[in-house]
PDB file of N, CA and C in Angstrom:
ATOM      1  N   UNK A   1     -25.260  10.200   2.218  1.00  0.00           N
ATOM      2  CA  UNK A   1     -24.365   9.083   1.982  1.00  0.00           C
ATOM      3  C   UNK A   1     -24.666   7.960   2.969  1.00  0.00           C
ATOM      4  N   UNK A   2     -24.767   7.101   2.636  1.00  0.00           N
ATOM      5  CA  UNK A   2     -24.875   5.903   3.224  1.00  0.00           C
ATOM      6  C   UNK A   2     -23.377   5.464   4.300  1.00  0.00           C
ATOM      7  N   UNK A   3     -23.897   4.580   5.329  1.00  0.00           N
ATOM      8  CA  UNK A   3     -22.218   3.937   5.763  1.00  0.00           C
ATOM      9  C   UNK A   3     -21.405   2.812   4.994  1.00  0.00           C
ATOM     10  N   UNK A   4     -22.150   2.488   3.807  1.00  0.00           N
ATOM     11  CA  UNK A   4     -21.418   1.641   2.869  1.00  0.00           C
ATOM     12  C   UNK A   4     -20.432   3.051   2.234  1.00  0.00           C
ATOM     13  N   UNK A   5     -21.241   3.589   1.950  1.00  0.00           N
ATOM     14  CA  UNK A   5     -20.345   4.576   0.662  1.00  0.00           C
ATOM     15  C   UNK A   5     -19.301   5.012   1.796  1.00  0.00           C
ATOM     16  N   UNK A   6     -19.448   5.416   2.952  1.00  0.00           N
ATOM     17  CA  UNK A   6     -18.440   6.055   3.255  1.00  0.00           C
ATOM     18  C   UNK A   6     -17.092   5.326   3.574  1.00  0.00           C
ATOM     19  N   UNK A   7     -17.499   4.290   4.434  1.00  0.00           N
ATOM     20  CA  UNK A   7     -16.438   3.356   4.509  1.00  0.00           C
ATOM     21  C   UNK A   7     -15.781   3.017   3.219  1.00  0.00           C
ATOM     22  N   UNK A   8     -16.463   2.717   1.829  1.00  0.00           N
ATOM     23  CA  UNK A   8     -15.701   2.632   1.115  1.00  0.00           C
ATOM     24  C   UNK A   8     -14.561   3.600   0.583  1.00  0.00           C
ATOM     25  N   UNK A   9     -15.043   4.638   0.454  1.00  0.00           N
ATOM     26  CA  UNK A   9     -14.796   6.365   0.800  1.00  0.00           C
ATOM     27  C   UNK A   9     -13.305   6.141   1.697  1.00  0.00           C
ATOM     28  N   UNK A  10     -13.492   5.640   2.660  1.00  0.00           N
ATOM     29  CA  UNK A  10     -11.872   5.662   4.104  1.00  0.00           C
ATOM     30  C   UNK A  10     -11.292   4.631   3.336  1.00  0.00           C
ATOM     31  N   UNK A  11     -12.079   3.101   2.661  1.00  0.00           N
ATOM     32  CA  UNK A  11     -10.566   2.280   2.138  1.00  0.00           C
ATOM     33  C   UNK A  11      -9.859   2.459   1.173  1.00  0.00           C
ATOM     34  N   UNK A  12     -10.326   2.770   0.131  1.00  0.00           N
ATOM     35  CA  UNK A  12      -9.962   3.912  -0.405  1.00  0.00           C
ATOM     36  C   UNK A  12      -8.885   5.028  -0.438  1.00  0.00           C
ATOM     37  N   UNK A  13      -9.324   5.453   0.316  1.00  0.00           N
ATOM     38  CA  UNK A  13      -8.588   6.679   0.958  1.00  0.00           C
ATOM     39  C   UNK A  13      -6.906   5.985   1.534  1.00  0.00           C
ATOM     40  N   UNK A  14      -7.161   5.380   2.243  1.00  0.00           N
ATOM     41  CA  UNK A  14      -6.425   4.724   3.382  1.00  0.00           C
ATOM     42  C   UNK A  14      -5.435   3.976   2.168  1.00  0.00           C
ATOM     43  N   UNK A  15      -5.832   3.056   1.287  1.00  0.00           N
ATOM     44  CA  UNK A  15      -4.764   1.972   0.641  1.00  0.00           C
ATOM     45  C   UNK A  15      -4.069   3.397  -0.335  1.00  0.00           C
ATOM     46  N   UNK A  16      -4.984   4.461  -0.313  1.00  0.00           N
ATOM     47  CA  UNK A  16      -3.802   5.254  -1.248  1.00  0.00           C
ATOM     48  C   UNK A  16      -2.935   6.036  -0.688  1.00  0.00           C
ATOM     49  N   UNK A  17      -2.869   5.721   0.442  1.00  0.00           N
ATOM     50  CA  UNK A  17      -1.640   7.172   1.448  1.00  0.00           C
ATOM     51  C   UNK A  17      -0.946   5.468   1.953  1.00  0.00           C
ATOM     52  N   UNK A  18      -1.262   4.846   1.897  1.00  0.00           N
ATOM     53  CA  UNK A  18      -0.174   3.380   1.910  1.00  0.00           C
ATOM     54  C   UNK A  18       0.961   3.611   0.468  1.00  0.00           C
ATOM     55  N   UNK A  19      -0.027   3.147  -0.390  1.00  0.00           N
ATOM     56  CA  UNK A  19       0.362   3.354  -1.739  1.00  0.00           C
ATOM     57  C   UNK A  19       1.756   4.546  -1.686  1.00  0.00           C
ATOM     58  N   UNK A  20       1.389   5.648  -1.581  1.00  0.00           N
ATOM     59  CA  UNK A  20       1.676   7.128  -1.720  1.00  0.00           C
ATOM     60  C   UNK A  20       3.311   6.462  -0.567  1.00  0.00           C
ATOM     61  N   UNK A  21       2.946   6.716   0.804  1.00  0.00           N
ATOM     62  CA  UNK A  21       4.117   6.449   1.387  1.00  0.00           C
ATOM     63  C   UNK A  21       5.209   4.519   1.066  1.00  0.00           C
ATOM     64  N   UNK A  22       4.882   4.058   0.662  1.00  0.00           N
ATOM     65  CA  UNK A  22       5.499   3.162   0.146  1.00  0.00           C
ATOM     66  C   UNK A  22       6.614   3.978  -1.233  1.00  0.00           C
ATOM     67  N   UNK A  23       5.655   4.284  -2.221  1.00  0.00           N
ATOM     68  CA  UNK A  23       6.281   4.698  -3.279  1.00  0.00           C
ATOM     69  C   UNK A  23       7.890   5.585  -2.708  1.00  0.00           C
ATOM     70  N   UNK A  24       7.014   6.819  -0.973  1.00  0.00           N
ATOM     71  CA  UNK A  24       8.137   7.626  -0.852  1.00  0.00           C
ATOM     72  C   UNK A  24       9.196   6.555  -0.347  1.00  0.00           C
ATOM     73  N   UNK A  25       9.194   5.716   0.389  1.00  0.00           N
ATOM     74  CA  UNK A  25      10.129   4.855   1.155  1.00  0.00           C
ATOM     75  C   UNK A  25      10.841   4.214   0.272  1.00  0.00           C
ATOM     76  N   UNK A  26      10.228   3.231  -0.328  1.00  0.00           N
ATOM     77  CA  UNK A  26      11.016   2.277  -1.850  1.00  0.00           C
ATOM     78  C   UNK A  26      10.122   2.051  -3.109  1.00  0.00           C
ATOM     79  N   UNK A  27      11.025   3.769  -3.561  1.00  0.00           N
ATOM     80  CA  UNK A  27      10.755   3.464  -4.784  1.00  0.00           C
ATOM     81  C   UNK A  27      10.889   2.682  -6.067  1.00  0.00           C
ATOM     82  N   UNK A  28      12.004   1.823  -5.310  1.00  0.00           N
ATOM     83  CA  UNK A  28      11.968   0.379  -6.189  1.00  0.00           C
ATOM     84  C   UNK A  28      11.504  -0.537  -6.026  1.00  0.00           C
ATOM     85  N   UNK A  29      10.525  -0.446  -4.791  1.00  0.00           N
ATOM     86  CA  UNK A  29       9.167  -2.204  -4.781  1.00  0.00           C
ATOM     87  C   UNK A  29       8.471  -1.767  -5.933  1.00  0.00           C
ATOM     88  N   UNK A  30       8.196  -1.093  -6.811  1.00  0.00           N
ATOM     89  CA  UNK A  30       6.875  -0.820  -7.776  1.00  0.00           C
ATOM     90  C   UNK A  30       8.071  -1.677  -8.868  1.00  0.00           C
ATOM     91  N   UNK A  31       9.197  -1.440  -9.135  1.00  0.00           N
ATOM     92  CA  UNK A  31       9.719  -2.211 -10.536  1.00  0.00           C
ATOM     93  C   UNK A  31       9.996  -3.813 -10.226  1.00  0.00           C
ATOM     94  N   UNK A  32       9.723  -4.261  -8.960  1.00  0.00           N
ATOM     95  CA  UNK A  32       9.676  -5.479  -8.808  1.00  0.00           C
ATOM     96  C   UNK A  32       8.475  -5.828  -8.501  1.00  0.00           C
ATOM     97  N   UNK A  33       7.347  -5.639  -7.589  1.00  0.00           N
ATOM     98  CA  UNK A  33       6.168  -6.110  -7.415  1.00  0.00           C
ATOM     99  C   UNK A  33       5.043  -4.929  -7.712  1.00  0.00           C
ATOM    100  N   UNK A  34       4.476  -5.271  -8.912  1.00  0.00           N
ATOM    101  CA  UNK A  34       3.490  -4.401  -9.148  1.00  0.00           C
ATOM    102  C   UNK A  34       2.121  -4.179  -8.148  1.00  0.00           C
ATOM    103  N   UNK A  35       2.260  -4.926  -7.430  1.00  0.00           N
ATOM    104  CA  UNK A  35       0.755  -4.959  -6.630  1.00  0.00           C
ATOM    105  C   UNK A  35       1.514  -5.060  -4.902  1.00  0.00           C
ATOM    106  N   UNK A  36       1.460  -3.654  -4.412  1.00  0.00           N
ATOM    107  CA  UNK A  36       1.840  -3.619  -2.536  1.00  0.00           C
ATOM    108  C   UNK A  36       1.151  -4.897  -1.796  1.00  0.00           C
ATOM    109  N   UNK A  37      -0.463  -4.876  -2.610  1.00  0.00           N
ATOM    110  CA  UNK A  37      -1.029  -5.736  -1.372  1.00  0.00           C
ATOM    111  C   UNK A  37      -0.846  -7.000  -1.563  1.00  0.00           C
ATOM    112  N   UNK A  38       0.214  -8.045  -2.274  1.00  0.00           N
ATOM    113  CA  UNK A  38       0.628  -9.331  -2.549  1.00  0.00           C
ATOM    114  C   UNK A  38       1.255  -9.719  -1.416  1.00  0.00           C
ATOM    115  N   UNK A  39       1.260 -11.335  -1.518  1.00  0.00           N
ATOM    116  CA  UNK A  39       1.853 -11.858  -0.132  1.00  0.00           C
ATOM    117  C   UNK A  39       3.716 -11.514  -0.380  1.00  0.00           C
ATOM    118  N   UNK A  40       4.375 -11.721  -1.398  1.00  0.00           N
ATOM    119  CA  UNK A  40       5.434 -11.599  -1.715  1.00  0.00           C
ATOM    120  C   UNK A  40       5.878 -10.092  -1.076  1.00  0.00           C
ATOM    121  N   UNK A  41       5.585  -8.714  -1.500  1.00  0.00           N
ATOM    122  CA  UNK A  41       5.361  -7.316  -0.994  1.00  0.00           C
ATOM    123  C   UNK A  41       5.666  -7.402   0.148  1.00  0.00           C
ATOM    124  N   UNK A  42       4.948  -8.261   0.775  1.00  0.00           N
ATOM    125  CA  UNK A  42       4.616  -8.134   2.682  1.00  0.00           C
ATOM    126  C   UNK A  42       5.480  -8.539   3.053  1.00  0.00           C
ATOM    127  N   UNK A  43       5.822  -9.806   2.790  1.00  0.00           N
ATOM    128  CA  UNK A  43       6.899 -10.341   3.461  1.00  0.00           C
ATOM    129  C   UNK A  43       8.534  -9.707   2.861  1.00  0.00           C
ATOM    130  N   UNK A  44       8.986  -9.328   1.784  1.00  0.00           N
ATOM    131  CA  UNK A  44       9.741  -8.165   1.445  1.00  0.00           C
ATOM    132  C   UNK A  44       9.745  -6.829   2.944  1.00  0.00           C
ATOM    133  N   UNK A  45       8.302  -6.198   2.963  1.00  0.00           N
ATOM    134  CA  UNK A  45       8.547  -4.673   3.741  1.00  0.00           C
ATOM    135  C   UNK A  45       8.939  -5.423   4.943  1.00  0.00           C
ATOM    136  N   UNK A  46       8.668  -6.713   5.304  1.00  0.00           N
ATOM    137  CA  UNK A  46       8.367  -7.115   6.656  1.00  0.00           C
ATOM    138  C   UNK A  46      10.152  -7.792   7.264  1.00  0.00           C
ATOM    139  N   UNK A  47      10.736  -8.069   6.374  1.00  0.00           N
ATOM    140  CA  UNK A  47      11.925  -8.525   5.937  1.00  0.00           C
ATOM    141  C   UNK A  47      13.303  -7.518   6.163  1.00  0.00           C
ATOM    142  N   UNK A  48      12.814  -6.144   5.220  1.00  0.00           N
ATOM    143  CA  UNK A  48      13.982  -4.700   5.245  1.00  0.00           C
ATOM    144  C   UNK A  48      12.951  -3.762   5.269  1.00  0.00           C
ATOM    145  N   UNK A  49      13.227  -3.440   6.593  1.00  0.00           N
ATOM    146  CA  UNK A  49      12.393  -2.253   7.303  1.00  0.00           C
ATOM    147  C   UNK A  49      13.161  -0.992   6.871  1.00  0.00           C
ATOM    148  N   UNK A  50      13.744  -0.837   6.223  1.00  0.00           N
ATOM    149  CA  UNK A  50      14.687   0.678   6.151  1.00  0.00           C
ATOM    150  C   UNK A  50      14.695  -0.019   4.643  1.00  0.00           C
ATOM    151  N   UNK A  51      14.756   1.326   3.888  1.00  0.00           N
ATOM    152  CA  UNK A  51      15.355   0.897   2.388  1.00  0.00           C
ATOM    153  C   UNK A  51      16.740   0.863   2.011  1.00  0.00           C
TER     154      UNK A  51
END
C-alpha cells in the first residue's frame, strides 16, 4: 500500500466514527442538516454542546 492509500484509508476511517458519534449524540442533526461537514452543522454543534 502506498501512503496515499493509507491516509486515505485513516480519513475515511476518521469522518466515519465522527459521523457514527454525532448520530449517537444528536440524532436529530441528520433530519435537519444532511451533510455534518457544512458550515451551518458546525456552527449548530459549536453553538449546543449537550443535546
Amino acid at each position: 500500500m502506498s501512503n496515499r492509500d493509507i491516509t486515505v484509508k485513516r480519513l475515511v476511517s476518521a469522518v466515519n466514527q465522527i459521523n457514527c458519534w454525532v448520530d449517537i449524540v444528536f440524532p436529530e442533526l441528520r433530519q435537519v442538516f444532511k451533510d455534518v461537514k457544512g458550515k451551518g452543522d458546525k456552527k449548530q454543534l459549536l453553538l449546543s454542546l449537550l443535546p
